[in-house]
N, C-alpha and C. Protein backbone atom coordinates (compact mmCIF):
# COMPACT_ATOMS: atom_id res chain seq x y z
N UNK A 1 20.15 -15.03 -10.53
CA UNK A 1 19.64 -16.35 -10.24
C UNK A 1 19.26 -17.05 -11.55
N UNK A 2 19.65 -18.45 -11.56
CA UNK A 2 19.75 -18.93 -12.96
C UNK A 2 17.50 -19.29 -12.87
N UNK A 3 17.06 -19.48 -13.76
CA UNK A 3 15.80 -20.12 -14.11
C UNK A 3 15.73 -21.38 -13.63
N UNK A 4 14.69 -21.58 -13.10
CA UNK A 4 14.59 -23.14 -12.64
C UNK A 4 13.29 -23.52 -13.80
N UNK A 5 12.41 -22.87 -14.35
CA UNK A 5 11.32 -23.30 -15.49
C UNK A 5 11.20 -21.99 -16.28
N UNK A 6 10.47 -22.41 -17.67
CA UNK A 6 9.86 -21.74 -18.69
C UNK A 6 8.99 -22.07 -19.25
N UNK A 7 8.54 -20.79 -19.43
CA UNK A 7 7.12 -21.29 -20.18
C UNK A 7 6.98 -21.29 -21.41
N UNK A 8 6.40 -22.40 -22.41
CA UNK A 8 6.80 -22.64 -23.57
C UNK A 8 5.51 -22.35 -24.43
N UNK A 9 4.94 -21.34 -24.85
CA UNK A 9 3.64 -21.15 -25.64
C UNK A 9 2.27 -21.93 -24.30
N UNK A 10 2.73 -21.48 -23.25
CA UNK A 10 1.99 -22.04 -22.75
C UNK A 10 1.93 -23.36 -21.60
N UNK A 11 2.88 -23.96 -22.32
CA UNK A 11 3.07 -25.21 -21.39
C UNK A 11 4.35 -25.12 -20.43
N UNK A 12 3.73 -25.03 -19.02
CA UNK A 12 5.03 -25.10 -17.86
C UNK A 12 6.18 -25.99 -18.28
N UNK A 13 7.50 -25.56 -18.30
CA UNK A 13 8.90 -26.65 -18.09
C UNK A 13 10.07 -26.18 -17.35
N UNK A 14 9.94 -27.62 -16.55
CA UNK A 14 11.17 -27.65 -15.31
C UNK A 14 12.73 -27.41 -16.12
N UNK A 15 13.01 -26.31 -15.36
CA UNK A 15 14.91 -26.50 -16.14
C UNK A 15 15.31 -27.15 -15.06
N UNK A 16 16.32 -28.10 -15.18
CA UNK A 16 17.01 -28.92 -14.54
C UNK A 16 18.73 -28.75 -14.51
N UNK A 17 19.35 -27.94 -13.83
CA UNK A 17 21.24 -27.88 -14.10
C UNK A 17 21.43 -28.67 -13.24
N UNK A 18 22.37 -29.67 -13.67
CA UNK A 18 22.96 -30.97 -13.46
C UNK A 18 24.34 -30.81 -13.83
N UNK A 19 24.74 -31.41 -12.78
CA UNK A 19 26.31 -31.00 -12.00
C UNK A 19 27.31 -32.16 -13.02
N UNK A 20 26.54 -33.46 -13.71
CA UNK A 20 27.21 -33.68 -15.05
C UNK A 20 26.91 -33.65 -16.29
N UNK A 21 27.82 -33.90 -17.23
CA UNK A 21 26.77 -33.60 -18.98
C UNK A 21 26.49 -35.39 -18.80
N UNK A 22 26.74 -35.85 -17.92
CA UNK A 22 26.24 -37.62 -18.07
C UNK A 22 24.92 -37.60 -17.21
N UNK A 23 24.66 -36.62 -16.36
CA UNK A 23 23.58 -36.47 -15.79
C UNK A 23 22.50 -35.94 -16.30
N UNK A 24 23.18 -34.88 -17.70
CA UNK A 24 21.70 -34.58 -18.68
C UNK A 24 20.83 -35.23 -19.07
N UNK A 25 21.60 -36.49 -19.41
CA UNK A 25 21.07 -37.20 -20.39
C UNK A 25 20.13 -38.50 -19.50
N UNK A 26 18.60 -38.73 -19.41
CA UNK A 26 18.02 -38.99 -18.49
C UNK A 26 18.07 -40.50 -18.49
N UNK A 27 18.56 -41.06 -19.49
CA UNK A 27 19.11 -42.50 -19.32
C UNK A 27 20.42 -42.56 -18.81
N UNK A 28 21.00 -41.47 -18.78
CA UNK A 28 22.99 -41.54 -18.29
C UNK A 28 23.90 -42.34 -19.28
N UNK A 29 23.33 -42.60 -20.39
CA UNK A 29 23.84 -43.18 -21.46
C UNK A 29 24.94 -42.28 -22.72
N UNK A 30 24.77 -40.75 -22.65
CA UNK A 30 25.60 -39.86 -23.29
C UNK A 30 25.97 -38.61 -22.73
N UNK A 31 26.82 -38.02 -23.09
CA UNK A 31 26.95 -37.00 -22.26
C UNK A 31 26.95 -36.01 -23.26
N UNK A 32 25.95 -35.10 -22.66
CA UNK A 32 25.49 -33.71 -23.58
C UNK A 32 25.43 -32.57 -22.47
N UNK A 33 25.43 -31.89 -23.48
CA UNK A 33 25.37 -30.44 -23.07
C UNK A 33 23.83 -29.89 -22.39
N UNK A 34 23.09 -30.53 -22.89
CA UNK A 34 21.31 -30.10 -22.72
C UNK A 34 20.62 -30.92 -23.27
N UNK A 35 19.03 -31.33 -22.90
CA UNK A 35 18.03 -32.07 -23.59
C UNK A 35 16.75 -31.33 -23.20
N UNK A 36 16.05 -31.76 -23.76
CA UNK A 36 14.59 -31.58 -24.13
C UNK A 36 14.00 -32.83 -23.83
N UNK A 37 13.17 -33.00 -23.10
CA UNK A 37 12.05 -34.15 -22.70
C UNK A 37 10.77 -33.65 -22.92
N UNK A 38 10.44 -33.87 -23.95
CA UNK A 38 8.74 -33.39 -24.42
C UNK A 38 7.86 -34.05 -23.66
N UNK A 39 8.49 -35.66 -23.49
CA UNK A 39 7.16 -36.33 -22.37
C UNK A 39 7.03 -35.45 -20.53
N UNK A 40 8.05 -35.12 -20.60
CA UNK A 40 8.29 -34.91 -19.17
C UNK A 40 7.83 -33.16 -18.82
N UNK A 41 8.29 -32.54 -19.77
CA UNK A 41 8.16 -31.08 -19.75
C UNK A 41 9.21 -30.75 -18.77
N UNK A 42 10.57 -31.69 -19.25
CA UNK A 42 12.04 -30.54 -18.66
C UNK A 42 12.88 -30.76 -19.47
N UNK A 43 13.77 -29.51 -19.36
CA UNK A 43 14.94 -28.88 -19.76
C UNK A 43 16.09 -29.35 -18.62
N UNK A 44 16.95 -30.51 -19.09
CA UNK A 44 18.04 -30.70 -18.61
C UNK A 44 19.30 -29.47 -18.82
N UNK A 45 19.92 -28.92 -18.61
CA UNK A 45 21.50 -28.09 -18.81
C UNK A 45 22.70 -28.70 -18.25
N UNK A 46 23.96 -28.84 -18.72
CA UNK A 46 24.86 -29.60 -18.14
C UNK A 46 25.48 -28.30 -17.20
N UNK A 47 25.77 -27.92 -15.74
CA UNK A 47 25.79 -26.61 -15.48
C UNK A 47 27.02 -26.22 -14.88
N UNK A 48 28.20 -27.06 -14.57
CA UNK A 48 29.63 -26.91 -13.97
C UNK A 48 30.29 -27.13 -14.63
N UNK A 49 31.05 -25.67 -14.25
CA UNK A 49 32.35 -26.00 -15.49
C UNK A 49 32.51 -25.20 -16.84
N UNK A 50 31.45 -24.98 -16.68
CA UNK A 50 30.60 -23.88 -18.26
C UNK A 50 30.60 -22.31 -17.99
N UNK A 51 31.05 -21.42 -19.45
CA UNK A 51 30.84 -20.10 -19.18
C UNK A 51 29.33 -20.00 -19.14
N UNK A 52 29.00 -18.82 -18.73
CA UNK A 52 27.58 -18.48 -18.67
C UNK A 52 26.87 -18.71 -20.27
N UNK A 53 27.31 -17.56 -21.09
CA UNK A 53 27.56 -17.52 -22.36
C UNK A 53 26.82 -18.82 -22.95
N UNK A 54 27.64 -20.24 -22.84
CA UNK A 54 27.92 -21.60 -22.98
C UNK A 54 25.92 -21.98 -22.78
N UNK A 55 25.75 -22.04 -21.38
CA UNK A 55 24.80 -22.94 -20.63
C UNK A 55 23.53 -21.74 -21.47
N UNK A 56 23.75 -20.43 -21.39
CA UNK A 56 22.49 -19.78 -21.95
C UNK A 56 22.16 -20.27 -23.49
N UNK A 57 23.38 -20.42 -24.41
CA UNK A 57 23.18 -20.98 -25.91
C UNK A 57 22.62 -22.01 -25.69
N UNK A 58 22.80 -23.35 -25.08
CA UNK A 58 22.45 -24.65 -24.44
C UNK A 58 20.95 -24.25 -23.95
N UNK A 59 20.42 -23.25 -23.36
CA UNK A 59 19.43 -23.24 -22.47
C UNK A 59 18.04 -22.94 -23.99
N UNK A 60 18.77 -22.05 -24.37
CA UNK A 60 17.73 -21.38 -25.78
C UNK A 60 17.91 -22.68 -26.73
N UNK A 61 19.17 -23.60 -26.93
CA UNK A 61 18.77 -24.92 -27.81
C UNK A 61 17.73 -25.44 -27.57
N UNK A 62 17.83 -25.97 -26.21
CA UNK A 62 16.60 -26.75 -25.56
C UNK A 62 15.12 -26.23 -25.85
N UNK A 63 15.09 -24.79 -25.82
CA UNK A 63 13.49 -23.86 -25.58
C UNK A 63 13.37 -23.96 -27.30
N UNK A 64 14.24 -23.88 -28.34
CA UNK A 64 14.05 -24.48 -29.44
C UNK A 64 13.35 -25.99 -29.90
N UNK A 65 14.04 -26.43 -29.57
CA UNK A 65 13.81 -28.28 -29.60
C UNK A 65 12.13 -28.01 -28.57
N UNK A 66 11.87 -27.49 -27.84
CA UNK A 66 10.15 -27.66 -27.20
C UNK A 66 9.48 -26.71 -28.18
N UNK A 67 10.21 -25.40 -28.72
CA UNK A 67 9.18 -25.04 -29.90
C UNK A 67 8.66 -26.38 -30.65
N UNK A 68 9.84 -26.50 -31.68
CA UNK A 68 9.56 -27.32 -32.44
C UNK A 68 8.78 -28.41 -32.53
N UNK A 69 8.80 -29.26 -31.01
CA UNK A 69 7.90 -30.16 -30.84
C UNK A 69 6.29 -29.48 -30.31
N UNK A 70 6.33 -28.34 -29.63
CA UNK A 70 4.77 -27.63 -29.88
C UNK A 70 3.99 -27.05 -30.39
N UNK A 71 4.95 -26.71 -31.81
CA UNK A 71 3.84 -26.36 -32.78
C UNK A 71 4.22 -27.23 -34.01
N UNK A 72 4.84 -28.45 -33.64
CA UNK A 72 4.82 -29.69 -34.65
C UNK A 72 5.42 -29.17 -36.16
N UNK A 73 6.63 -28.85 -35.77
CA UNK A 73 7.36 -28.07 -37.53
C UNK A 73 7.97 -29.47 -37.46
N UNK A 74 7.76 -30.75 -37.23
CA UNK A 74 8.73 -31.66 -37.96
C UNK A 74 10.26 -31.63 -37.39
N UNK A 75 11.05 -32.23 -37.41
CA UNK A 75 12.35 -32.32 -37.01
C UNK A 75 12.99 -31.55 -37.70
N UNK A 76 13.72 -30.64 -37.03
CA UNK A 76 14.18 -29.68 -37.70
C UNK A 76 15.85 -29.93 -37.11
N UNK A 77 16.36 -29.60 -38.41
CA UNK A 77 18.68 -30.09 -38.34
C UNK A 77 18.76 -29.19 -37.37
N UNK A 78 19.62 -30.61 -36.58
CA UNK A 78 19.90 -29.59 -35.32
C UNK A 78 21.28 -28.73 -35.40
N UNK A 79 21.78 -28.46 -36.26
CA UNK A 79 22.66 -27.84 -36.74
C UNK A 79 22.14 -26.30 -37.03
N UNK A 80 20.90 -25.64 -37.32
CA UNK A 80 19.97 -24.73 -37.60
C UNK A 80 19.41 -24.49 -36.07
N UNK A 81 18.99 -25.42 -35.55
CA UNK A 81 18.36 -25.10 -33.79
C UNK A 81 19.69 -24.74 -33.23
N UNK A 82 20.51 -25.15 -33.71
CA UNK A 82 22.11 -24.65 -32.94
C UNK A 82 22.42 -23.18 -33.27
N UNK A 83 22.17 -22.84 -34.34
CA UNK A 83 22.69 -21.64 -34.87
C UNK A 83 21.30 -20.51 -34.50
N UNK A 84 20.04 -20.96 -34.38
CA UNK A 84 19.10 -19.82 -33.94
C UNK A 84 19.94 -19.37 -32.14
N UNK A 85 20.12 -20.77 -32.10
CA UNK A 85 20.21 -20.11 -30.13
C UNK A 85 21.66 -19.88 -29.77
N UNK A 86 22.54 -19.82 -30.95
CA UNK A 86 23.52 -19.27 -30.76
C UNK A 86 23.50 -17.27 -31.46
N UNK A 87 22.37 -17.16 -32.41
CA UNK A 87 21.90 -15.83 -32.71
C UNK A 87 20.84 -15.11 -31.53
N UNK A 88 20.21 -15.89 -30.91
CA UNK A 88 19.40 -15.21 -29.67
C UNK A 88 20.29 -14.92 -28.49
N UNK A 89 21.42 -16.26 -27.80
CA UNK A 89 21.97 -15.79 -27.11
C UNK A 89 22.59 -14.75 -27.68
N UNK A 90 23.14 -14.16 -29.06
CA UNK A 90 24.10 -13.20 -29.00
C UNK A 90 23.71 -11.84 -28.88
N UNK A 91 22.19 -11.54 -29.57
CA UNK A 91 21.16 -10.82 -29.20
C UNK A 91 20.63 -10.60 -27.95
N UNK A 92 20.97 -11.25 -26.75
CA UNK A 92 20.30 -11.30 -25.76
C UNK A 92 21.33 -10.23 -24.49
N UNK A 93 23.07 -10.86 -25.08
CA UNK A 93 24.13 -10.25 -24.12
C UNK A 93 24.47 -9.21 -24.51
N UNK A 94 23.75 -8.67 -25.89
CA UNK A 94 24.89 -7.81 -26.41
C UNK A 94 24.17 -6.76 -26.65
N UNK A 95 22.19 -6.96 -25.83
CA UNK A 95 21.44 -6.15 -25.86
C UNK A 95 20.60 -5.46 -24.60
N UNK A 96 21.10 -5.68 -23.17
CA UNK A 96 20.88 -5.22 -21.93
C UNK A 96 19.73 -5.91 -21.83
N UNK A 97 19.63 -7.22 -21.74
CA UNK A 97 19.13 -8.85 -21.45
C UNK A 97 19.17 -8.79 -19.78
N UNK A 98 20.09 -8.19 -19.34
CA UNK A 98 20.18 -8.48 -17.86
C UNK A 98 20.44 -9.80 -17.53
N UNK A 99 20.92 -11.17 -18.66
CA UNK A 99 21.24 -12.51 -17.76
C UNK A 99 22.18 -12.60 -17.45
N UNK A 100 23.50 -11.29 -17.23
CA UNK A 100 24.61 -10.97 -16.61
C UNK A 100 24.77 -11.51 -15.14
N UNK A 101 23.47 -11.19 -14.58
CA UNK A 101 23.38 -10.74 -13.38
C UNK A 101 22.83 -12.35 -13.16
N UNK A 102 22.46 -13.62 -13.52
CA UNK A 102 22.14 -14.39 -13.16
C UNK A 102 23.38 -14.92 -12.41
N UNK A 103 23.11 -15.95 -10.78
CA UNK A 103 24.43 -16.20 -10.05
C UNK A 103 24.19 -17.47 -10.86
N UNK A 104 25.33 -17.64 -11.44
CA UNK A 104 25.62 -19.18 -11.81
C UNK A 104 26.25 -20.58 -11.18
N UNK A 105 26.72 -19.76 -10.13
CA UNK A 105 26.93 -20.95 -8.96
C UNK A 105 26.71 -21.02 -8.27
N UNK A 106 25.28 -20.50 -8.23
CA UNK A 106 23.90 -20.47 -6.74
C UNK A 106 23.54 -21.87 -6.93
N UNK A 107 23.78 -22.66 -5.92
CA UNK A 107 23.37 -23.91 -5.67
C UNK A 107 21.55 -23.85 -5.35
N UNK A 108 20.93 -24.85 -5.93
CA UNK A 108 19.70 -25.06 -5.87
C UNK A 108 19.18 -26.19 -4.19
């Protein structure tokens, strides 16, 4: 079963998988893969269509981008937030993580 929230140092956040990457984006103005809403405390994921693999790197970007904004490190290149949560997801599958077993096309 995929996560519907996480907890971020503390502070509850809604994950949200949304059936478009135009639906991530909470104005519907771009189409992405994932966002971060610090005002809101959710995690958008774009979630059809995607390997698992895909939406978990996307899922750990996002839990990056709410670090960053909760312990205030400044904007950090998202080119670097890309590459930590592409090193955690790889750490995560390739270390009996168990998010194998999440159903990814369990409708909410």
């Amino acid at each position: 079963m995929k996560p519907v929230s996480v907890d971020i140092l503390g502070t509850p956040h809604k994950i949200i998988w949304c059936k478009t990457a135009q639906e991530v984006d909470d104005g519907g103005r771009t189409l992405l893969d994932g966002q971060y809403d610090s005002w809101k405390s959710v995690i958008r994921i774009h979630d059809i269509e995607r390997p698992m693999e895909d939406k978990l790197q996307t899922l750990w970007h996002e839990i990056l981008h709410g670090l960053e904004k909760i312990l205030h490190t400044g904007d950090l290149d998202d080119r670097v937030v890309d590459l930590l949560a592409t090193g955690i997801t790889y750490v995560m599958l390739h270390n009996d993580f168990d998010v194998k077993s999440w159903d990814i096309t369990q409708k909410e």
